[in-house]
C-alpha atoms as a PDB file:
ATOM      1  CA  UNK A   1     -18.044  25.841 -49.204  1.00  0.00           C
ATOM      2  CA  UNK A   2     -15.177  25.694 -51.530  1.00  0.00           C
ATOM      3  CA  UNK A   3     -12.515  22.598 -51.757  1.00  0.00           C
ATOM      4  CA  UNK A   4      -9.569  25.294 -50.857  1.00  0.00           C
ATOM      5  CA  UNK A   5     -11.925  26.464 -47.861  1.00  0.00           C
ATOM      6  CA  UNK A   6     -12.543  22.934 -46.605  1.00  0.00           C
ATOM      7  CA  UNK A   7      -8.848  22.415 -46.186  1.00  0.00           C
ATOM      8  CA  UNK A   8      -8.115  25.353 -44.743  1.00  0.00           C
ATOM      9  CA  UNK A   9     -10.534  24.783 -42.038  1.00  0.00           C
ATOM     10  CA  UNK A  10      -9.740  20.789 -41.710  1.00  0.00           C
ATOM     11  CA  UNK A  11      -6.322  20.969 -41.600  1.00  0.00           C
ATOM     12  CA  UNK A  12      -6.068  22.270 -38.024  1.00  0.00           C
ATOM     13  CA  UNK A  13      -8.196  20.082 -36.183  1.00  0.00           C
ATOM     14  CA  UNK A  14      -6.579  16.968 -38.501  1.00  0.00           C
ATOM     15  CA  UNK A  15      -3.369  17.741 -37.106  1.00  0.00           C
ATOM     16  CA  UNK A  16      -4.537  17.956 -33.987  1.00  0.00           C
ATOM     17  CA  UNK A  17      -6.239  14.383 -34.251  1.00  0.00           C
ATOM     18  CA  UNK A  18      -2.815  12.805 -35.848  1.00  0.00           C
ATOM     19  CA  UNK A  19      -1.245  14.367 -32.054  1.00  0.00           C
ATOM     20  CA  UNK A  20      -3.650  12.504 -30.349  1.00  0.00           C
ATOM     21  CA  UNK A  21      -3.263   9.294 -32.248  1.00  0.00           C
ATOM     22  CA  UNK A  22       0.729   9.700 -31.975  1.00  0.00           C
ATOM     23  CA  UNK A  23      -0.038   9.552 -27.842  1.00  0.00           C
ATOM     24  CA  UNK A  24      -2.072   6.177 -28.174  1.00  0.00           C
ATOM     25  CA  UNK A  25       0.408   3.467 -26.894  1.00  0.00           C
ATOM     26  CA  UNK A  26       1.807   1.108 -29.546  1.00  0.00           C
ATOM     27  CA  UNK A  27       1.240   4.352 -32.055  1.00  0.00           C
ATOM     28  CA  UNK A  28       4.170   6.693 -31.886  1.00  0.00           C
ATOM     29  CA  UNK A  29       5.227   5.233 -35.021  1.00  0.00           C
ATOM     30  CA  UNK A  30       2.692   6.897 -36.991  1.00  0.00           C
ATOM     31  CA  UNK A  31       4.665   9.663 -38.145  1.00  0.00           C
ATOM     32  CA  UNK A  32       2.618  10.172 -41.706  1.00  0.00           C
ATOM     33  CA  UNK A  33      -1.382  11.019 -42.121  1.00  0.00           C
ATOM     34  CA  UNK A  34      -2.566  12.417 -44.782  1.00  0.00           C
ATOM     35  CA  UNK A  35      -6.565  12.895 -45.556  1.00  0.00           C
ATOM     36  CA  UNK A  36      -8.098  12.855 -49.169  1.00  0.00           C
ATOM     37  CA  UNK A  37     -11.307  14.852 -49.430  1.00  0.00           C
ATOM     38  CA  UNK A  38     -14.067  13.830 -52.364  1.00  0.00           C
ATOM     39  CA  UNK A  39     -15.646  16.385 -54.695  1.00  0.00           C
ATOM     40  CA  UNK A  40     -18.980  14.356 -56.292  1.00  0.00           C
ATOM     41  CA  UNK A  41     -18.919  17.009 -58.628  1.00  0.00           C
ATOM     42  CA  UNK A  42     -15.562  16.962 -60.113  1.00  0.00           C
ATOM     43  CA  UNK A  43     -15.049  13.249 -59.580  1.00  0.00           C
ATOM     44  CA  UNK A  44     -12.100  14.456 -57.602  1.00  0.00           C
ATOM     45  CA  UNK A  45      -9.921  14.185 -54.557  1.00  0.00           C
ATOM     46  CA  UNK A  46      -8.194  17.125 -52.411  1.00  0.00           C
ATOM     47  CA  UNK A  47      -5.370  15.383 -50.611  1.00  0.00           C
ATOM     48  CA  UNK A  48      -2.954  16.941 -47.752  1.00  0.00           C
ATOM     49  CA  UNK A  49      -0.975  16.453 -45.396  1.00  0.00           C
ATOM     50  CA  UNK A  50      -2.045  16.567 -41.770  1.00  0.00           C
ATOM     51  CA  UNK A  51       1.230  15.502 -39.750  1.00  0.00           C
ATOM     52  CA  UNK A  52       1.135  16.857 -37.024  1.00  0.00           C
ATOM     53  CA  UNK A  53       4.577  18.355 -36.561  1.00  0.00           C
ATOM     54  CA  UNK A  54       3.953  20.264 -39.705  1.00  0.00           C
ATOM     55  CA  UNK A  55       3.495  24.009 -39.664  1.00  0.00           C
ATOM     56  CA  UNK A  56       1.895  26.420 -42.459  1.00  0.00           C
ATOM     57  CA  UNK A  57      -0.615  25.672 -44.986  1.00  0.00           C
ATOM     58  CA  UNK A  58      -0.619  22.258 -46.856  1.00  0.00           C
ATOM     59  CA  UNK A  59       0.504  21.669 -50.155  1.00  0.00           C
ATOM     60  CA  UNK A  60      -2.793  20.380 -51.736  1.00  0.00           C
ATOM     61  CA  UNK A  61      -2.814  17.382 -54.581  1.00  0.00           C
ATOM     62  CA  UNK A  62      -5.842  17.557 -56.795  1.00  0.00           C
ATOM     63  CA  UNK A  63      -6.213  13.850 -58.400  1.00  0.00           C
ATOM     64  CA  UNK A  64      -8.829  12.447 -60.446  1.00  0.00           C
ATOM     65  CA  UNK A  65     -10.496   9.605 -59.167  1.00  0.00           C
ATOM     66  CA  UNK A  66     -10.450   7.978 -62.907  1.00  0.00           C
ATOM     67  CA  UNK A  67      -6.661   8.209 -63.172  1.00  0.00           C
ATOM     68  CA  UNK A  68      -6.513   5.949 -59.907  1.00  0.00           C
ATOM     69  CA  UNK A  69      -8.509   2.751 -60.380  1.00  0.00           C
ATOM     70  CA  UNK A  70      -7.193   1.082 -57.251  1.00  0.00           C
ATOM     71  CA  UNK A  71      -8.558   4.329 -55.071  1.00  0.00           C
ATOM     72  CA  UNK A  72     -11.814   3.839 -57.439  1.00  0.00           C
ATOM     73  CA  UNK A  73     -12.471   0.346 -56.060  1.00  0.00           C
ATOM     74  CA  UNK A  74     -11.096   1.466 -52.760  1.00  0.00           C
ATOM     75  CA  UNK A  75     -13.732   3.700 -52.396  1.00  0.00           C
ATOM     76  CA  UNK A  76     -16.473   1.106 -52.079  1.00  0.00           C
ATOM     77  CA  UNK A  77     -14.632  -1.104 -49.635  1.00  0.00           C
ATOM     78  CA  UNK A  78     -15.405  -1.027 -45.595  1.00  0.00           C
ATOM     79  CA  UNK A  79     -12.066  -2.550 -44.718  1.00  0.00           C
ATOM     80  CA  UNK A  80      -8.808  -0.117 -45.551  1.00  0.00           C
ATOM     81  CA  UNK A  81      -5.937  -1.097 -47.644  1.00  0.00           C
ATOM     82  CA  UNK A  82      -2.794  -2.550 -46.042  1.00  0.00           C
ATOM     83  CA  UNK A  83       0.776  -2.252 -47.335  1.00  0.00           C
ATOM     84  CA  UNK A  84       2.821  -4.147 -44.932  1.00  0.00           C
ATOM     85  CA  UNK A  85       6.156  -3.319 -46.319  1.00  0.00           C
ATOM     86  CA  UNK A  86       6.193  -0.052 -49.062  1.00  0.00           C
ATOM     87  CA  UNK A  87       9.720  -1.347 -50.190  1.00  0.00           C
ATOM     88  CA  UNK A  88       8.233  -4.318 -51.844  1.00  0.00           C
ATOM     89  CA  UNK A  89       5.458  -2.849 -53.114  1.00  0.00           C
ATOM     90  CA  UNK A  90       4.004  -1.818 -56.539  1.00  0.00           C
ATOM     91  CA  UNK A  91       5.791  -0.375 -59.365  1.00  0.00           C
ATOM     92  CA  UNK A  92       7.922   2.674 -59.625  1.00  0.00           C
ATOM     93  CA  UNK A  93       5.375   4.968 -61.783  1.00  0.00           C
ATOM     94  CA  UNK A  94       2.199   4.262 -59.167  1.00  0.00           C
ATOM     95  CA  UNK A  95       1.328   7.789 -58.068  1.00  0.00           C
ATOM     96  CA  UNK A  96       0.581   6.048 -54.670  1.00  0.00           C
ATOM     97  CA  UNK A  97       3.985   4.301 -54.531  1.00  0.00           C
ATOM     98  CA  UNK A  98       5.703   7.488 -55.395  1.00  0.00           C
ATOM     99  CA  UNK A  99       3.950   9.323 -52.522  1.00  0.00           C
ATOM    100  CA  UNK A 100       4.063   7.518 -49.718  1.00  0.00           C
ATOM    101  CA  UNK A 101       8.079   6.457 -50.497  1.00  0.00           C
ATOM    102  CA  UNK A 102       8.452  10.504 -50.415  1.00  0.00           C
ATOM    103  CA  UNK A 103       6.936  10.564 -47.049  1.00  0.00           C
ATOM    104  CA  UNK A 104       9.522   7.991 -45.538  1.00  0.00           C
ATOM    105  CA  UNK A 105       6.751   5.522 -44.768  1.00  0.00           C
ATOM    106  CA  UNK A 106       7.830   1.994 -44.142  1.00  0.00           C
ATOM    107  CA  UNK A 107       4.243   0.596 -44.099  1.00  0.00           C
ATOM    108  CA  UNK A 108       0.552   2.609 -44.548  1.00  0.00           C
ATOM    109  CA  UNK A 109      -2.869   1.793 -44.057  1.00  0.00           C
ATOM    110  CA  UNK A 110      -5.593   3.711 -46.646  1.00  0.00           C
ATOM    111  CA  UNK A 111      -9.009   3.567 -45.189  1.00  0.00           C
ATOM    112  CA  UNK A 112     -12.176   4.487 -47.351  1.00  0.00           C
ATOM    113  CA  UNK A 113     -14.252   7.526 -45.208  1.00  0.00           C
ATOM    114  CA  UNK A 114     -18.063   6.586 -45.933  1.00  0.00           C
ATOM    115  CA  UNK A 115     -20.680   7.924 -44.029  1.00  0.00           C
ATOM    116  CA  UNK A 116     -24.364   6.542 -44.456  1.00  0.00           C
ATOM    117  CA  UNK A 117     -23.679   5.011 -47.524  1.00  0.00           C
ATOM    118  CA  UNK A 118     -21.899   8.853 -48.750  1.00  0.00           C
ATOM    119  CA  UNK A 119     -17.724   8.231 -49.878  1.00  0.00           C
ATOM    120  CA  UNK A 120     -16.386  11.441 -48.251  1.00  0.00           C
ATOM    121  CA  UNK A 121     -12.357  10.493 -48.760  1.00  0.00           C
ATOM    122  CA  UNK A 122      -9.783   8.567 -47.343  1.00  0.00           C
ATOM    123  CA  UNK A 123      -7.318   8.999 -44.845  1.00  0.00           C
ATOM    124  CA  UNK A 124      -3.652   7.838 -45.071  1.00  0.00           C
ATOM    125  CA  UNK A 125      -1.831   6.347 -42.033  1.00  0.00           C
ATOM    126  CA  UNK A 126       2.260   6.076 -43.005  1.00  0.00           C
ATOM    127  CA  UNK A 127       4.530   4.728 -40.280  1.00  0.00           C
ATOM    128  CA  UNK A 128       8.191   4.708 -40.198  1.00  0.00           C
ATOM    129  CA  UNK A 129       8.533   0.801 -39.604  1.00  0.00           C
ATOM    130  CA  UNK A 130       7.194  -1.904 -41.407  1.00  0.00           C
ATOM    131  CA  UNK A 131       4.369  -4.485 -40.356  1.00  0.00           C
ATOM    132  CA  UNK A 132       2.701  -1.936 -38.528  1.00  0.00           C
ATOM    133  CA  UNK A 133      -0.481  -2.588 -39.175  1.00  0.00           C
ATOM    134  CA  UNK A 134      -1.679  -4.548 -36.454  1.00  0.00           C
ATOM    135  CA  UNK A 135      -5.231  -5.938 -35.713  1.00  0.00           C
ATOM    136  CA  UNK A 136      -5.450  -4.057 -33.156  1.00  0.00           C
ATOM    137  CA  UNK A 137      -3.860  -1.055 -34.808  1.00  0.00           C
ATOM    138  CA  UNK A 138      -6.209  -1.243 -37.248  1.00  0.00           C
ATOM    139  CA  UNK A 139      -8.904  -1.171 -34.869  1.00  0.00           C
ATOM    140  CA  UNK A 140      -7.874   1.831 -32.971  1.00  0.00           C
ATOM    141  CA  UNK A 141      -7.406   3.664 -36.651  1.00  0.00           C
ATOM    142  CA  UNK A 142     -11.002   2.749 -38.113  1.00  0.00           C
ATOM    143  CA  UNK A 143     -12.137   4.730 -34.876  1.00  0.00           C
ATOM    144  CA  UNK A 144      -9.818   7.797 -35.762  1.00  0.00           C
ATOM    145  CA  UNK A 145     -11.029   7.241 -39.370  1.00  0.00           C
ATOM    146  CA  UNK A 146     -15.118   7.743 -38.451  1.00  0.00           C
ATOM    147  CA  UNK A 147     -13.772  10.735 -36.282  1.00  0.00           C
ATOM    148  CA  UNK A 148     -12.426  11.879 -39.978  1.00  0.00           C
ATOM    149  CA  UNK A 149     -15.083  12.053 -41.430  1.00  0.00           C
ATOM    150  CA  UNK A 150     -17.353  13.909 -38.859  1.00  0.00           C
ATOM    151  CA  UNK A 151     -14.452  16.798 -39.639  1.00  0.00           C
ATOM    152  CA  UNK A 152     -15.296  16.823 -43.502  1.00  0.00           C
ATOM    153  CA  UNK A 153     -18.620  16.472 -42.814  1.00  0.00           C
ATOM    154  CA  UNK A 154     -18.712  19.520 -40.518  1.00  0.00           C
ATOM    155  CA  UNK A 155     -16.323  21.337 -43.257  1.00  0.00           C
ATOM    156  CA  UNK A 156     -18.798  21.028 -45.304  1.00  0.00           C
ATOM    157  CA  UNK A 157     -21.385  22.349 -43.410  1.00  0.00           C
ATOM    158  CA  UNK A 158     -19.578  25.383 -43.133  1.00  0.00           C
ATOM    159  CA  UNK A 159     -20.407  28.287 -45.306  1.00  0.00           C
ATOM    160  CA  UNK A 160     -17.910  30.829 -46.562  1.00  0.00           C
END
């Protein structure tokens, strides 16, 4: 299956999972999400956004995993990466800065999607307050994360 038919099929049901993550208690904050797909051949990543409010097709972001280091070592981790406050973080010409200050996120949470040993992507939690990123928030988002990855998984699946 191609990249562009991958999306179109994921983004759907990835909205629909950011709805049901919205109606968690303690969650409602989580106004961003936004889900990275891999391509081992290219060496690439297909992100888009998957709020769930939005309507229409995505705008997609092709990015090279080379012109990213941090998502590069990223990739390998188990535990996502935490910005607790995106005002005081990184520099100004970080594509990832840039981004997620677009999206009016206050804090996000970028957790690697691996699946028996396979990167697949990442998904990107934003929410509209800082210090979000609770324990227990986190917990409740690895779970949402895992249920991320069964979608590209099944994309993938998918023929044309």
């Amino acid at each position: 299956m191609s990249m562009e038919s991958m999306v179109a099929w994921l983004q759907e049901p990835a909205r629909r999972l950011h709805a049901m993550i919205r109606e968690v208690p303690g969650l409602a904050s989580l106004h961003h999400l936004s889900l990275s797909v891999y391509c081992a051949q290219h060496d690439t990543l297909w992100a888009f956004p998957c709020n769930s409010d939005d309507k229409g097709p995505p705008e997609i972001t092709e990015i090279r995993m080379t012109d990213v280091p941090s998502l590069v070592l990223l990739a390998d981790e188990t535990t996502p990466r935490i910005v607790a406050d995106m005002a005081a973080f990184g520099g100004e010409g970080r594509y990832h800065t840039s981004k997620a200050r677009a999206s009016e996120s206050r804090s996000c949470m970028t957790a690697p999607i691996n699946i028996e040993g396979r990167f697949l992507g990442f998904v990107t939690y934003g929410a509209a307050v800082p210090n979000f990123f609770s324990s227990a928030a986190q917990d409740t988002l690895r779970t949402f994360t895992e249920a991320f990855g069964i979608l590209i998984e099944r994309s993938s699946q998918l023929s044309d």
